[in-house]
C-alpha atoms as a PDB file:
ATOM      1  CA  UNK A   1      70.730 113.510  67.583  1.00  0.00           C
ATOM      2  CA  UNK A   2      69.786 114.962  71.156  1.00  0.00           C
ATOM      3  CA  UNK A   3      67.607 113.379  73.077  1.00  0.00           C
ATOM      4  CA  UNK A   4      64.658 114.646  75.293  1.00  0.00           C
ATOM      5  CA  UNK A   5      66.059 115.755  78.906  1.00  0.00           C
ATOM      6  CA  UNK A   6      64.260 113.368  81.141  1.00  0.00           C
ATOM      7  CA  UNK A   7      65.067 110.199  78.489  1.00  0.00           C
ATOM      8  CA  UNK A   8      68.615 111.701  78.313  1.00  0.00           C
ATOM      9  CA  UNK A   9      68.398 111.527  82.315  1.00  0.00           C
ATOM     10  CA  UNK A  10      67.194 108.229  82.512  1.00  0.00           C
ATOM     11  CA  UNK A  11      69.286 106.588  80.401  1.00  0.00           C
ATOM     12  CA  UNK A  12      72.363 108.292  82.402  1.00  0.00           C
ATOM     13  CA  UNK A  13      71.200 106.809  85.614  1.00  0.00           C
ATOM     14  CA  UNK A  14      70.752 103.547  83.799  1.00  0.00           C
ATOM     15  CA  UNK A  15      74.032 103.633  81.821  1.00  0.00           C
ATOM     16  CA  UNK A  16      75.731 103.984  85.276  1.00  0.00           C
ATOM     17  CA  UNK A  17      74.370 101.693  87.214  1.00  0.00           C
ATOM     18  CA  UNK A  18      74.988  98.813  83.924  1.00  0.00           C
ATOM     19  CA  UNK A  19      78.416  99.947  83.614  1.00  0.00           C
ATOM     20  CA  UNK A  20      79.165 100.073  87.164  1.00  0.00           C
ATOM     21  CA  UNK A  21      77.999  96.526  87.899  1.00  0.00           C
ATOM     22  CA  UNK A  22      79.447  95.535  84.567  1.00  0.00           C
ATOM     23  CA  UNK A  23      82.847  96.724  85.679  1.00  0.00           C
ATOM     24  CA  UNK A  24      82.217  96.111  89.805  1.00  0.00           C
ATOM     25  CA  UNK A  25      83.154  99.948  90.095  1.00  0.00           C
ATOM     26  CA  UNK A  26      80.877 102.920  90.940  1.00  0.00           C
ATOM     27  CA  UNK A  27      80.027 105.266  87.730  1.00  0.00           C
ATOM     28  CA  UNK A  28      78.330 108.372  88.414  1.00  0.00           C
ATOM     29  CA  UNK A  29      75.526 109.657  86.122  1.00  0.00           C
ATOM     30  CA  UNK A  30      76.824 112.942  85.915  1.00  0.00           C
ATOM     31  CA  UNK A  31      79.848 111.407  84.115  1.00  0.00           C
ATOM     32  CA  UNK A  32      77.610 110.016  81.704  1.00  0.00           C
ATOM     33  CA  UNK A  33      75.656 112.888  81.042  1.00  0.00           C
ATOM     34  CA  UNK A  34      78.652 114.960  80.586  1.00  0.00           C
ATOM     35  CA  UNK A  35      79.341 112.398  78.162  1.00  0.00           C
ATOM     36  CA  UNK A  36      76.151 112.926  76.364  1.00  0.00           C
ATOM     37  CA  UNK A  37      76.893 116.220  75.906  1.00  0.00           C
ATOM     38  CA  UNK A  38      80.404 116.386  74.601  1.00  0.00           C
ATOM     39  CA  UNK A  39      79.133 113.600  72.388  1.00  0.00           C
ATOM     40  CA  UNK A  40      76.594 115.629  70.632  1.00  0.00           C
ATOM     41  CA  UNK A  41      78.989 118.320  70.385  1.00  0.00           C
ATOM     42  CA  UNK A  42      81.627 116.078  68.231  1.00  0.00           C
ATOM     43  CA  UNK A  43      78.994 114.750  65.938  1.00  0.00           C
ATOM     44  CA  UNK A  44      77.835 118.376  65.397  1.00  0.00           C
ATOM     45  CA  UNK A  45      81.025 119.929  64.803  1.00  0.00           C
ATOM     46  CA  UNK A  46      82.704 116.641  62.950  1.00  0.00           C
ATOM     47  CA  UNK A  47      79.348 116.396  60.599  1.00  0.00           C
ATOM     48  CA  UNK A  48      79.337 112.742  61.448  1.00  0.00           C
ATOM     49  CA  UNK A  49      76.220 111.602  63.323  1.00  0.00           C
ATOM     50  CA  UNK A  50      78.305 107.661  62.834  1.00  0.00           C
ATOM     51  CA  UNK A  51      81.125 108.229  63.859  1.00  0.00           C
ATOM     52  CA  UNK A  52      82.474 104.572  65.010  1.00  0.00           C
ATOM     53  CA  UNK A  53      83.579 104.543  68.989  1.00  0.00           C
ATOM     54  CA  UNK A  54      87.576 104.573  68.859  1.00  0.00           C
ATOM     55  CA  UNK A  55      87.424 107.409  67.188  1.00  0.00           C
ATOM     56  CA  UNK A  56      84.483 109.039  69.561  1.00  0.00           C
ATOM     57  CA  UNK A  57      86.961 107.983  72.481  1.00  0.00           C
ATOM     58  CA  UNK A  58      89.758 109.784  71.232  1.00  0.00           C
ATOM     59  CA  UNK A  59      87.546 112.429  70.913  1.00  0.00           C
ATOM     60  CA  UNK A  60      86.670 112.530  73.999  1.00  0.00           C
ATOM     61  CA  UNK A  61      89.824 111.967  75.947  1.00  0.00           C
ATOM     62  CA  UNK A  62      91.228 115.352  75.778  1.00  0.00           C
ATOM     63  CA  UNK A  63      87.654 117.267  76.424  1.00  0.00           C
ATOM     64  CA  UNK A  64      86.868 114.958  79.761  1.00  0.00           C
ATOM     65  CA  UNK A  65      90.771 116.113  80.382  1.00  0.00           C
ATOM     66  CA  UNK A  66      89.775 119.672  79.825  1.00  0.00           C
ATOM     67  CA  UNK A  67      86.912 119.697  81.530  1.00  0.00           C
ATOM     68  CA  UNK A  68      88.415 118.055  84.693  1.00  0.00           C
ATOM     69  CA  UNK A  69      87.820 114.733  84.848  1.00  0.00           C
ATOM     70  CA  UNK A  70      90.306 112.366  86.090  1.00  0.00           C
ATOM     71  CA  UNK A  71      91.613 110.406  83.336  1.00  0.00           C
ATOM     72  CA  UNK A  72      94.461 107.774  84.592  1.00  0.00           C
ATOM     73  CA  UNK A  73      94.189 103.976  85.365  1.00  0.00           C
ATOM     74  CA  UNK A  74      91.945 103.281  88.464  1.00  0.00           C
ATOM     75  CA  UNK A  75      89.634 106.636  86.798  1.00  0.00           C
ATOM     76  CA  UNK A  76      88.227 107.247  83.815  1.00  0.00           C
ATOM     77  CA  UNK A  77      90.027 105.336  81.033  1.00  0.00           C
ATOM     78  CA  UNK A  78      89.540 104.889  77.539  1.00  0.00           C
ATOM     79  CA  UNK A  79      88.168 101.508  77.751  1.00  0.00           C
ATOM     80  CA  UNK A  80      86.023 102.797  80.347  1.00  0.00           C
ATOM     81  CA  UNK A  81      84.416 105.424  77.674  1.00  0.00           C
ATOM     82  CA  UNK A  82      84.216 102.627  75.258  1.00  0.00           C
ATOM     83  CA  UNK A  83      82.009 100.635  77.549  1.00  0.00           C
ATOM     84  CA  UNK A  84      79.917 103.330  78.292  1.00  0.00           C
ATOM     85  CA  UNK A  85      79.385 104.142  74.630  1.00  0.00           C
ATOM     86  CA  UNK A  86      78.273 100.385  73.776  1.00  0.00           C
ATOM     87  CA  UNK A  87      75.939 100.662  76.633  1.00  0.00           C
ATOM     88  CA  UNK A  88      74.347 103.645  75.425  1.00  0.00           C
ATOM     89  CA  UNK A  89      73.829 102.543  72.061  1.00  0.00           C
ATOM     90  CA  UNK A  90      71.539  99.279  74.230  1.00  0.00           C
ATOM     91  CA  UNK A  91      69.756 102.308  76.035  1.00  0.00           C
ATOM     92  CA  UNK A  92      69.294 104.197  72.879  1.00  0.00           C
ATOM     93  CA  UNK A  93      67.909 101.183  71.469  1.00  0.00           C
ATOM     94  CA  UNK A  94      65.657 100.080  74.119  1.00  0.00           C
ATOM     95  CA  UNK A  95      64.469 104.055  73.870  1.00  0.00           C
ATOM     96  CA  UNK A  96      63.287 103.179  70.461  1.00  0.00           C
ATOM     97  CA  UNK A  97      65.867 105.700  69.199  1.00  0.00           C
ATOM     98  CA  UNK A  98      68.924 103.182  67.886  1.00  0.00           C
ATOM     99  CA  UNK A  99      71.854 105.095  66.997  1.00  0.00           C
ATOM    100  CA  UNK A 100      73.849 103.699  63.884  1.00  0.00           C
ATOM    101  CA  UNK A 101      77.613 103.678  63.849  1.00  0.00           C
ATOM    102  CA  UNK A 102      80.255 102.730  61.559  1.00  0.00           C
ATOM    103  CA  UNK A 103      82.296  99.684  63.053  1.00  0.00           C
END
């Protein structure tokens, strides 16, 4: 599922600014987009639009890595991506376009 640009933009900026007061830590939207993006990819290339979150993090873990992204404890951790998954799925909802994933 992709979503239009400026809701996919929006709900980056919000995503960041829940999880960073959620987690008293700055989050930067581009981190979520980028997350967007390699999320789409997995589903895509997996053929699993549900994939559940653990296994979406572990995804995701080595292509942040890849791509640059500073993944170590006081950065972006797994737990971290978690948390920004579950609040996507409360934007996605809110954007009338719920995701469904297995649990």
């Amino acid at each position: 599922m992709t979503l239009d640009k400026n809701i996919a933009q929006e709900g980056a900026d919000w995503i960041a600014e829940m999880v960073s007061e959620d987690l008293g830590g700055f989050v930067p939207a581009e981190l979520i987009d980028l997350i967007m993006e390699f999320e789409v990819k997995i589903r895509e290339d997996s053929n699993d639009a549900e994939m559940d979150h653990q296994t979406m993090v572990n995804k995701l873990v080595p292509m942040l890595e890849e791509d640059g992204v500073p993944m170590k404890e006081g950065a972006v951790t797994p737990s971290l991506i978690g948390e920004i998954l579950h609040w996507e799925d409360e934007f996605l909802s809110m954007a009338g376009q719920p995701r469904k994933v297995r649990t």
